[in-house]
C-alpha atoms as a PDB file:
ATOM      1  CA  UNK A   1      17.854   7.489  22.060  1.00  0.00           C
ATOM      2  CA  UNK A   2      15.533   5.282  21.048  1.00  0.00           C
ATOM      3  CA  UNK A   3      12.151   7.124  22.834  1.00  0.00           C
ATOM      4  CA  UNK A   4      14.001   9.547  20.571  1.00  0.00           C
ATOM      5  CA  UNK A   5      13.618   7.380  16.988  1.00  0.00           C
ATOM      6  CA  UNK A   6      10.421   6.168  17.740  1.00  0.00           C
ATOM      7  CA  UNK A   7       9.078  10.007  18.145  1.00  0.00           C
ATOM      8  CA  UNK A   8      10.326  10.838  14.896  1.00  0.00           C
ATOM      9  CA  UNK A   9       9.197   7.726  13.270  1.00  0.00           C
ATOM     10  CA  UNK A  10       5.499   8.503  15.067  1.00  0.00           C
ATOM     11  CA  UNK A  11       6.103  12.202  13.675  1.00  0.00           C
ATOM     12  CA  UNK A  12       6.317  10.780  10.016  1.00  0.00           C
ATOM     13  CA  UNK A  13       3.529   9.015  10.375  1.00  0.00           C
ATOM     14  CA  UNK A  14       1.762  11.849  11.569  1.00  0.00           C
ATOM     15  CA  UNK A  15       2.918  13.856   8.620  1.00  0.00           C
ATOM     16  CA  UNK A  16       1.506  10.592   6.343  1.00  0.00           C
ATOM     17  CA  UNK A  17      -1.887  10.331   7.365  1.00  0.00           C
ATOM     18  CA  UNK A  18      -2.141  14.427   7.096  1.00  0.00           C
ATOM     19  CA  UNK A  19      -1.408  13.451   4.042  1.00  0.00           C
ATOM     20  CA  UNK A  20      -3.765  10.583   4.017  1.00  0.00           C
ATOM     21  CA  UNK A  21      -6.783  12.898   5.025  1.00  0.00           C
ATOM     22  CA  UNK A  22      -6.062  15.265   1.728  1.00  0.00           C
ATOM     23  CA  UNK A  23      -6.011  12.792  -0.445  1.00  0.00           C
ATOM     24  CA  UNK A  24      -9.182  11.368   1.300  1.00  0.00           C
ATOM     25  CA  UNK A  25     -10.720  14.926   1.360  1.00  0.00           C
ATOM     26  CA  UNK A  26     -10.372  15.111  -2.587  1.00  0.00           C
ATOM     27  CA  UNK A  27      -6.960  17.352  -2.722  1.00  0.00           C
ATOM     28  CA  UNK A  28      -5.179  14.901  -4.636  1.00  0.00           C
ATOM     29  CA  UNK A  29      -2.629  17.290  -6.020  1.00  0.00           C
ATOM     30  CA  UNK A  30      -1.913  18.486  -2.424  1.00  0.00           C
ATOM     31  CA  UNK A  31      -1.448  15.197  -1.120  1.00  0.00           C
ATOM     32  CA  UNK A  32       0.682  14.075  -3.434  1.00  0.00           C
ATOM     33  CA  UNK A  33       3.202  16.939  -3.224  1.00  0.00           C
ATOM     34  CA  UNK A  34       3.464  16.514   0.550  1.00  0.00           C
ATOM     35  CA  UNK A  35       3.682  12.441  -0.391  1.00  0.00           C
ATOM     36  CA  UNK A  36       6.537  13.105  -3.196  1.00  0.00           C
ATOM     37  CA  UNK A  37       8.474  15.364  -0.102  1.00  0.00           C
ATOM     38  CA  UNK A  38       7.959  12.667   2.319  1.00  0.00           C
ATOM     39  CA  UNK A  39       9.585  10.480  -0.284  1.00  0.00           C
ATOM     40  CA  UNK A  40      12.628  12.568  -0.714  1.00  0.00           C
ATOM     41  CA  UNK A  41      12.779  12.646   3.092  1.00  0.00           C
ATOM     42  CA  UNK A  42      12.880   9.128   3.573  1.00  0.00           C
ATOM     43  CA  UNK A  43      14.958   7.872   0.706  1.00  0.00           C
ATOM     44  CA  UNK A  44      15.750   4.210  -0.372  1.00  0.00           C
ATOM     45  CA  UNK A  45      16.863   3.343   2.921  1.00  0.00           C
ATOM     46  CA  UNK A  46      14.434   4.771   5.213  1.00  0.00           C
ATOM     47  CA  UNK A  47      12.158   2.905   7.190  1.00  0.00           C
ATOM     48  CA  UNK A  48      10.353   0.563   5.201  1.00  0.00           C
ATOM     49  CA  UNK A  49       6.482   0.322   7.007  1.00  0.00           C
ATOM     50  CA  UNK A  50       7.211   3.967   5.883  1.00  0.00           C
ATOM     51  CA  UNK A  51       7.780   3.640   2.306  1.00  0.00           C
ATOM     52  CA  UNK A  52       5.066   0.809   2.052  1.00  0.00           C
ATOM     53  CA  UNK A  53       2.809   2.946   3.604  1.00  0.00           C
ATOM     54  CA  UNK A  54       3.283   6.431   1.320  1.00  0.00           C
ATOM     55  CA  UNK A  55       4.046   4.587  -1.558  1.00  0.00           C
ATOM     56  CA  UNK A  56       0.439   2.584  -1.484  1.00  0.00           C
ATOM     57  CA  UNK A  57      -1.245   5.867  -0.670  1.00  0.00           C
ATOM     58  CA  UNK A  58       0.894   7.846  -3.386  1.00  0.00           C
ATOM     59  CA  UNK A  59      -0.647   5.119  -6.045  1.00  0.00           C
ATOM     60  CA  UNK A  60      -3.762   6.787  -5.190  1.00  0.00           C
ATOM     61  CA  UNK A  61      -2.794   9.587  -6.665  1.00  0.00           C
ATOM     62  CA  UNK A  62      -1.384   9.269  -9.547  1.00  0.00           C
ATOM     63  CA  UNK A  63      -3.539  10.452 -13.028  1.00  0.00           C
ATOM     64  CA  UNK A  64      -1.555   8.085 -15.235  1.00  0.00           C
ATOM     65  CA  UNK A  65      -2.218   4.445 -14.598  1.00  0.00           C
ATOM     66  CA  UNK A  66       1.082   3.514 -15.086  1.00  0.00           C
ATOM     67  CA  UNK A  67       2.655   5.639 -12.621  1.00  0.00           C
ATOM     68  CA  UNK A  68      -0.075   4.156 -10.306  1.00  0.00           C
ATOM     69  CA  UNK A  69       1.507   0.431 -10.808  1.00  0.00           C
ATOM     70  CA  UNK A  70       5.217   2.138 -10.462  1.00  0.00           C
ATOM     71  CA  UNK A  71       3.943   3.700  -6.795  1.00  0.00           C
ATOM     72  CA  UNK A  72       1.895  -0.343  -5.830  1.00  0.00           C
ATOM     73  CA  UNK A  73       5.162  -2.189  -6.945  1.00  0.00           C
ATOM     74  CA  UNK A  74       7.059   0.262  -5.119  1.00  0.00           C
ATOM     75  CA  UNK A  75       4.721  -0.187  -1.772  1.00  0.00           C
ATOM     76  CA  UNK A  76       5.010  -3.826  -2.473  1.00  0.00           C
ATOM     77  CA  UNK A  77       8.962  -3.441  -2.737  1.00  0.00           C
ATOM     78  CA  UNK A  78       8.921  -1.691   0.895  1.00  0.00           C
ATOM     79  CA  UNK A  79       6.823  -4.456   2.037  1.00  0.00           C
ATOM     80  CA  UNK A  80       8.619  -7.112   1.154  1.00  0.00           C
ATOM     81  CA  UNK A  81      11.863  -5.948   2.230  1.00  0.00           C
ATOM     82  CA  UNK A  82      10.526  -5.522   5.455  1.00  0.00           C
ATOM     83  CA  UNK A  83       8.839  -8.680   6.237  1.00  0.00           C
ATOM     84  CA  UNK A  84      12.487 -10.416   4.697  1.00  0.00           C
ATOM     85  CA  UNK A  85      14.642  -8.545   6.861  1.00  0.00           C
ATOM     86  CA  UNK A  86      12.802  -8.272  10.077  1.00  0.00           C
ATOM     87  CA  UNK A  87      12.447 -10.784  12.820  1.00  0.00           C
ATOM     88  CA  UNK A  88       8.739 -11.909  14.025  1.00  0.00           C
ATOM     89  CA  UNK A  89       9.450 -10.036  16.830  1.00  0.00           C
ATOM     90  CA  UNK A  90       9.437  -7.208  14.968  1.00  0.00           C
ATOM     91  CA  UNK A  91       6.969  -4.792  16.244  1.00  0.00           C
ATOM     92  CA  UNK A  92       6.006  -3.188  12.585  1.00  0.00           C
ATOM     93  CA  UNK A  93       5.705  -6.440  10.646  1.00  0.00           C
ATOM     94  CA  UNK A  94       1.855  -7.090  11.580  1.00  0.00           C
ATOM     95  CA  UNK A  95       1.020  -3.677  10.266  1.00  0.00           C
ATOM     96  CA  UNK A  96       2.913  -4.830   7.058  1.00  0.00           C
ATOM     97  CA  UNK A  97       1.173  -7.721   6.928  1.00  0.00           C
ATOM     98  CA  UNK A  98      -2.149  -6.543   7.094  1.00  0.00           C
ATOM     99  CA  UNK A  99      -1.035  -4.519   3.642  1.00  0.00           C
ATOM    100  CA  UNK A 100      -0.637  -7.628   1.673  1.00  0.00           C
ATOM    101  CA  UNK A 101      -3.841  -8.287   0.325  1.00  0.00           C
ATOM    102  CA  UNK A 102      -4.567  -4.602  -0.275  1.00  0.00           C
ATOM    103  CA  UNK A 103      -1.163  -4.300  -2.416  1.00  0.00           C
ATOM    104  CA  UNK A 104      -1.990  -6.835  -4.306  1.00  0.00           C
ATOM    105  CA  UNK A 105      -5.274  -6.185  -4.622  1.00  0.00           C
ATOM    106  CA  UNK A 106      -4.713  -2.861  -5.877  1.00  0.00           C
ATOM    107  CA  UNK A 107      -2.041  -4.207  -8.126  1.00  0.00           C
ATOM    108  CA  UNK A 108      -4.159  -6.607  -9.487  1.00  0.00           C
ATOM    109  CA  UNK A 109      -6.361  -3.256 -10.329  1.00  0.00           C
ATOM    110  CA  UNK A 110      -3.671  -1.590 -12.138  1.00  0.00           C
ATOM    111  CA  UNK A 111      -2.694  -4.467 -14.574  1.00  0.00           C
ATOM    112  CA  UNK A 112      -6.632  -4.616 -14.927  1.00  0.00           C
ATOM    113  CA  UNK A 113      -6.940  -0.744 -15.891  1.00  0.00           C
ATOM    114  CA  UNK A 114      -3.536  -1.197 -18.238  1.00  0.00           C
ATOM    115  CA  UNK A 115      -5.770  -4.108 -20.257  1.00  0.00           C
ATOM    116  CA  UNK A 116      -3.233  -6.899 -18.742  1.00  0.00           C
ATOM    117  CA  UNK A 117      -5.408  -9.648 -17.765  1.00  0.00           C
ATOM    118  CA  UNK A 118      -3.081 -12.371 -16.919  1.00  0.00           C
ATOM    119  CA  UNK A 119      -1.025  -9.928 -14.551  1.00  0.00           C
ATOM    120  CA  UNK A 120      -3.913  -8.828 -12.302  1.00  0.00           C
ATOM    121  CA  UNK A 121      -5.213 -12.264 -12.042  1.00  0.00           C
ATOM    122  CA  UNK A 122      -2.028 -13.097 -10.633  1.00  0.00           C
ATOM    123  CA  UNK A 123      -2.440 -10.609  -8.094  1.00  0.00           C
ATOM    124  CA  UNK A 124      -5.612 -10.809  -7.769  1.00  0.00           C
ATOM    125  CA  UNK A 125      -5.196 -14.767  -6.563  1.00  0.00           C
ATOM    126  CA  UNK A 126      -2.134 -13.402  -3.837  1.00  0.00           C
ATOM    127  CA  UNK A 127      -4.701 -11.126  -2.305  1.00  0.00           C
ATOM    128  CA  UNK A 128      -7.006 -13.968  -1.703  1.00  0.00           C
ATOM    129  CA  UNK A 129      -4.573 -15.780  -0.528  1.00  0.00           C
ATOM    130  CA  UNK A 130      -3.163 -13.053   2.046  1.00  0.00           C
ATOM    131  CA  UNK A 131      -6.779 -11.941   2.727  1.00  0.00           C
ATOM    132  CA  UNK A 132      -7.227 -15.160   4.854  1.00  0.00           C
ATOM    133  CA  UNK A 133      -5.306 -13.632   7.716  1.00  0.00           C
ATOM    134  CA  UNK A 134      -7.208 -10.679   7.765  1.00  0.00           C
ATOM    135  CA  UNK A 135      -9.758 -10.200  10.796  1.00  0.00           C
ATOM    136  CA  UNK A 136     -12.871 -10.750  10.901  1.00  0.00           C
ATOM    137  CA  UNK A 137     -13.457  -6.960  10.926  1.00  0.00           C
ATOM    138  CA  UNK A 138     -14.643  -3.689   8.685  1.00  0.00           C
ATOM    139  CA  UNK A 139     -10.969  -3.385   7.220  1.00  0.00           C
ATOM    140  CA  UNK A 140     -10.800  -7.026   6.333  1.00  0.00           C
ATOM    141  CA  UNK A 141     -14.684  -7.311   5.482  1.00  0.00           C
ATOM    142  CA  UNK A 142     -13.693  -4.507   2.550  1.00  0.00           C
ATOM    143  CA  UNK A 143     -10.761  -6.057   1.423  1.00  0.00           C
ATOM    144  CA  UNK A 144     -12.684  -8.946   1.176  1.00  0.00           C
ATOM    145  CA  UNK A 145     -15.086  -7.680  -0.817  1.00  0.00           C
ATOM    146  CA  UNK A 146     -13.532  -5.570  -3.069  1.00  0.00           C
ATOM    147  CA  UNK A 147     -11.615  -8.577  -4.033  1.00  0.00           C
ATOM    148  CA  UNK A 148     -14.716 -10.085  -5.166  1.00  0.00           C
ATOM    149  CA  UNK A 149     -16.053  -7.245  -7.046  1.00  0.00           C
ATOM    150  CA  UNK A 150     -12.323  -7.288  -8.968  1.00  0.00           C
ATOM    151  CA  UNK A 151     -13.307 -10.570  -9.491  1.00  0.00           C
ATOM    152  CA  UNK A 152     -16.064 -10.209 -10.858  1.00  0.00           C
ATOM    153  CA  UNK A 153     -14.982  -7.334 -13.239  1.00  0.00           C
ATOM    154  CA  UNK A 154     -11.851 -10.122 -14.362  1.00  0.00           C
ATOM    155  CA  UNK A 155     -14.359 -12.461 -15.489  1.00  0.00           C
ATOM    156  CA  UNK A 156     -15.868 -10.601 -17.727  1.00  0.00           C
ATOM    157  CA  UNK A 157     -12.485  -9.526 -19.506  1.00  0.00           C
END
Protein backbone atom coordinates (compact mmCIF):
# COMPACT_ATOMS: atom_id res chain seq x y z
CA UNK A 1 0.00 0.00 0.00
CA UNK A 2 2.25 2.41 0.66
CA UNK A 3 5.09 1.39 -2.33
CA UNK A 4 1.65 1.96 -3.84
CA UNK A 5 1.15 5.95 -2.63
CA UNK A 6 4.53 6.78 -3.02
CA UNK A 7 4.34 5.63 -6.94
CA UNK A 8 1.54 7.79 -7.49
CA UNK A 9 2.89 10.63 -5.56
CA UNK A 10 6.40 10.06 -7.77
CA UNK A 11 3.88 9.87 -10.87
CA UNK A 12 2.58 13.48 -10.03
CA UNK A 13 5.66 14.70 -9.80
CA UNK A 14 6.55 13.33 -12.94
CA UNK A 15 3.52 14.87 -14.52
CA UNK A 16 4.86 18.43 -12.68
CA UNK A 17 8.16 18.78 -13.95
CA UNK A 18 6.69 17.76 -17.65
CA UNK A 19 5.08 20.52 -16.87
CA UNK A 20 8.05 22.29 -15.52
CA UNK A 21 10.07 21.68 -18.85
CA UNK A 22 7.09 23.56 -20.99
CA UNK A 23 7.00 26.26 -19.12
CA UNK A 24 10.89 26.28 -19.18
CA UNK A 25 10.81 25.59 -22.99
CA UNK A 26 8.66 28.88 -23.51
CA UNK A 27 5.00 27.10 -23.83
CA UNK A 28 3.62 28.98 -21.10
CA UNK A 29 0.03 28.54 -22.13
CA UNK A 30 0.64 24.73 -22.34
CA UNK A 31 2.10 24.50 -19.09
CA UNK A 32 -0.24 26.18 -17.40
CA UNK A 33 -3.26 24.19 -18.64
CA UNK A 34 -1.60 20.92 -17.64
CA UNK A 35 -0.66 23.01 -14.13
CA UNK A 36 -4.49 24.28 -13.71
CA UNK A 37 -5.50 20.15 -14.31
CA UNK A 38 -2.96 19.08 -11.90
CA UNK A 39 -4.63 21.53 -9.57
CA UNK A 40 -8.07 20.18 -9.97
CA UNK A 41 -6.49 16.75 -9.46
CA UNK A 42 -5.02 17.45 -6.30
CA UNK A 43 -7.52 19.67 -4.59
CA UNK A 44 -7.26 21.55 -1.18
CA UNK A 45 -6.33 18.55 0.54
CA UNK A 46 -3.87 16.90 -1.56
CA UNK A 47 -0.43 16.55 -0.77
CA UNK A 48 1.00 19.68 0.12
CA UNK A 49 5.04 19.50 -1.30
CA UNK A 50 2.56 19.05 -4.25
CA UNK A 51 0.60 22.11 -4.18
CA UNK A 52 3.74 24.19 -3.07
CA UNK A 53 5.46 22.90 -5.80
CA UNK A 54 2.72 23.60 -8.89
CA UNK A 55 1.49 26.48 -7.31
CA UNK A 56 5.19 28.31 -7.31
CA UNK A 57 5.68 27.09 -10.85
CA UNK A 58 1.97 28.10 -11.90
CA UNK A 59 3.03 31.87 -10.64
CA UNK A 60 5.30 31.63 -13.47
CA UNK A 61 2.79 31.68 -15.63
CA UNK A 62 0.46 33.84 -15.06
CA UNK A 63 0.17 37.26 -17.59
CA UNK A 64 -1.54 39.30 -14.88
CA UNK A 65 0.67 40.16 -11.96
CA UNK A 66 -1.87 39.76 -9.63
CA UNK A 67 -2.82 36.35 -10.38
CA UNK A 68 1.00 35.74 -10.10
CA UNK A 69 0.90 36.86 -6.18
CA UNK A 70 -2.58 34.72 -5.82
CA UNK A 71 -0.47 31.42 -7.30
CA UNK A 72 3.15 32.59 -4.66
CA UNK A 73 0.71 33.06 -1.63
CA UNK A 74 -0.92 30.00 -2.59
CA UNK A 75 2.66 28.00 -2.88
CA UNK A 76 3.48 29.71 0.31
CA UNK A 77 0.03 28.46 1.85
CA UNK A 78 1.05 24.70 0.80
CA UNK A 79 4.31 25.32 2.34
CA UNK A 80 3.47 26.35 5.38
CA UNK A 81 0.90 23.91 6.08
CA UNK A 82 3.28 21.39 5.50
CA UNK A 83 6.19 22.32 7.53
CA UNK A 84 3.21 22.99 10.58
CA UNK A 85 1.75 19.73 10.29
CA UNK A 86 4.59 17.44 9.60
CA UNK A 87 7.08 15.97 11.97
CA UNK A 88 11.04 16.55 11.32
CA UNK A 89 11.03 13.22 10.42
CA UNK A 90 9.12 13.94 7.71
CA UNK A 91 10.78 12.87 4.60
CA UNK A 92 9.29 15.90 2.26
CA UNK A 93 9.88 18.78 4.67
CA UNK A 94 13.65 19.49 3.50
CA UNK A 95 12.44 19.81 -0.03
CA UNK A 96 9.89 22.36 1.45
CA UNK A 97 12.33 24.02 3.09
CA UNK A 98 14.63 24.63 0.49
CA UNK A 99 11.40 26.62 -1.18
CA UNK A 100 11.36 29.24 1.44
CA UNK A 101 13.58 31.74 0.28
CA UNK A 102 12.50 31.31 -3.34
CA UNK A 103 8.66 31.93 -2.25
CA UNK A 104 9.43 34.71 -0.70
CA UNK A 105 11.69 35.90 -2.89
CA UNK A 106 9.41 35.72 -5.67
CA UNK A 107 6.74 37.23 -3.52
CA UNK A 108 8.74 39.94 -2.64
CA UNK A 109 8.86 40.34 -6.72
CA UNK A 110 5.24 40.46 -7.11
CA UNK A 111 4.43 43.21 -4.47
CA UNK A 112 7.50 44.93 -6.29
CA UNK A 113 5.85 44.61 -9.92
CA UNK A 114 2.21 45.66 -8.20
CA UNK A 115 4.19 49.16 -7.03
CA UNK A 116 3.89 47.87 -3.18
CA UNK A 117 7.13 48.65 -1.72
CA UNK A 118 6.67 48.00 1.87
CA UNK A 119 5.17 44.41 1.07
CA UNK A 120 8.10 43.06 -0.98
CA UNK A 121 10.57 44.40 1.40
CA UNK A 122 8.96 42.34 3.85
CA UNK A 123 9.50 39.43 1.84
CA UNK A 124 12.28 40.30 0.53
CA UNK A 125 13.99 40.39 4.31
CA UNK A 126 12.25 36.49 4.97
CA UNK A 127 14.15 35.28 1.97
CA UNK A 128 17.36 36.47 3.40
CA UNK A 129 16.62 35.20 6.30
CA UNK A 130 15.62 31.55 4.96
CA UNK A 131 18.42 31.83 2.35
CA UNK A 132 20.97 31.16 5.21
CA UNK A 133 20.14 27.49 5.19
CA UNK A 134 20.58 27.13 1.73
CA UNK A 135 23.83 25.18 0.49
CA UNK A 136 26.60 26.33 -0.52
CA UNK A 137 25.65 25.27 -4.08
CA UNK A 138 24.35 26.58 -7.79
CA UNK A 139 20.61 26.51 -6.48
CA UNK A 140 21.44 28.42 -3.36
CA UNK A 141 24.30 30.60 -5.10
CA UNK A 142 21.10 31.92 -7.44
CA UNK A 143 18.81 32.42 -4.84
CA UNK A 144 21.34 34.24 -3.30
CA UNK A 145 21.90 36.40 -5.82
CA UNK A 146 18.82 37.16 -7.20
CA UNK A 147 17.97 38.34 -3.80
CA UNK A 148 20.53 40.89 -4.14
CA UNK A 149 19.68 42.08 -7.50
CA UNK A 150 15.81 42.50 -5.92
CA UNK A 151 17.61 44.38 -3.62
CA UNK A 152 19.08 46.41 -5.45
CA UNK A 153 16.03 47.19 -7.74
CA UNK A 154 14.05 48.02 -3.96
CA UNK A 155 16.45 50.64 -3.30
CA UNK A 156 15.94 52.52 -5.94
CA UNK A 157 12.00 52.57 -5.47
Amino acid sequence: MVEQQEASEDAVMTRIGQAIMLLHGGDREEARNRFGALWSELGADGDALHRCTLAHYMADTQDDPGDELAWDLRALTAAEGAGGGWSAEHRDLPAVRAFYPSLHLNLAADYLKLQRPDSARIHLQRARAAAESLADDGYGDGVRAAIDRLELRLREQ
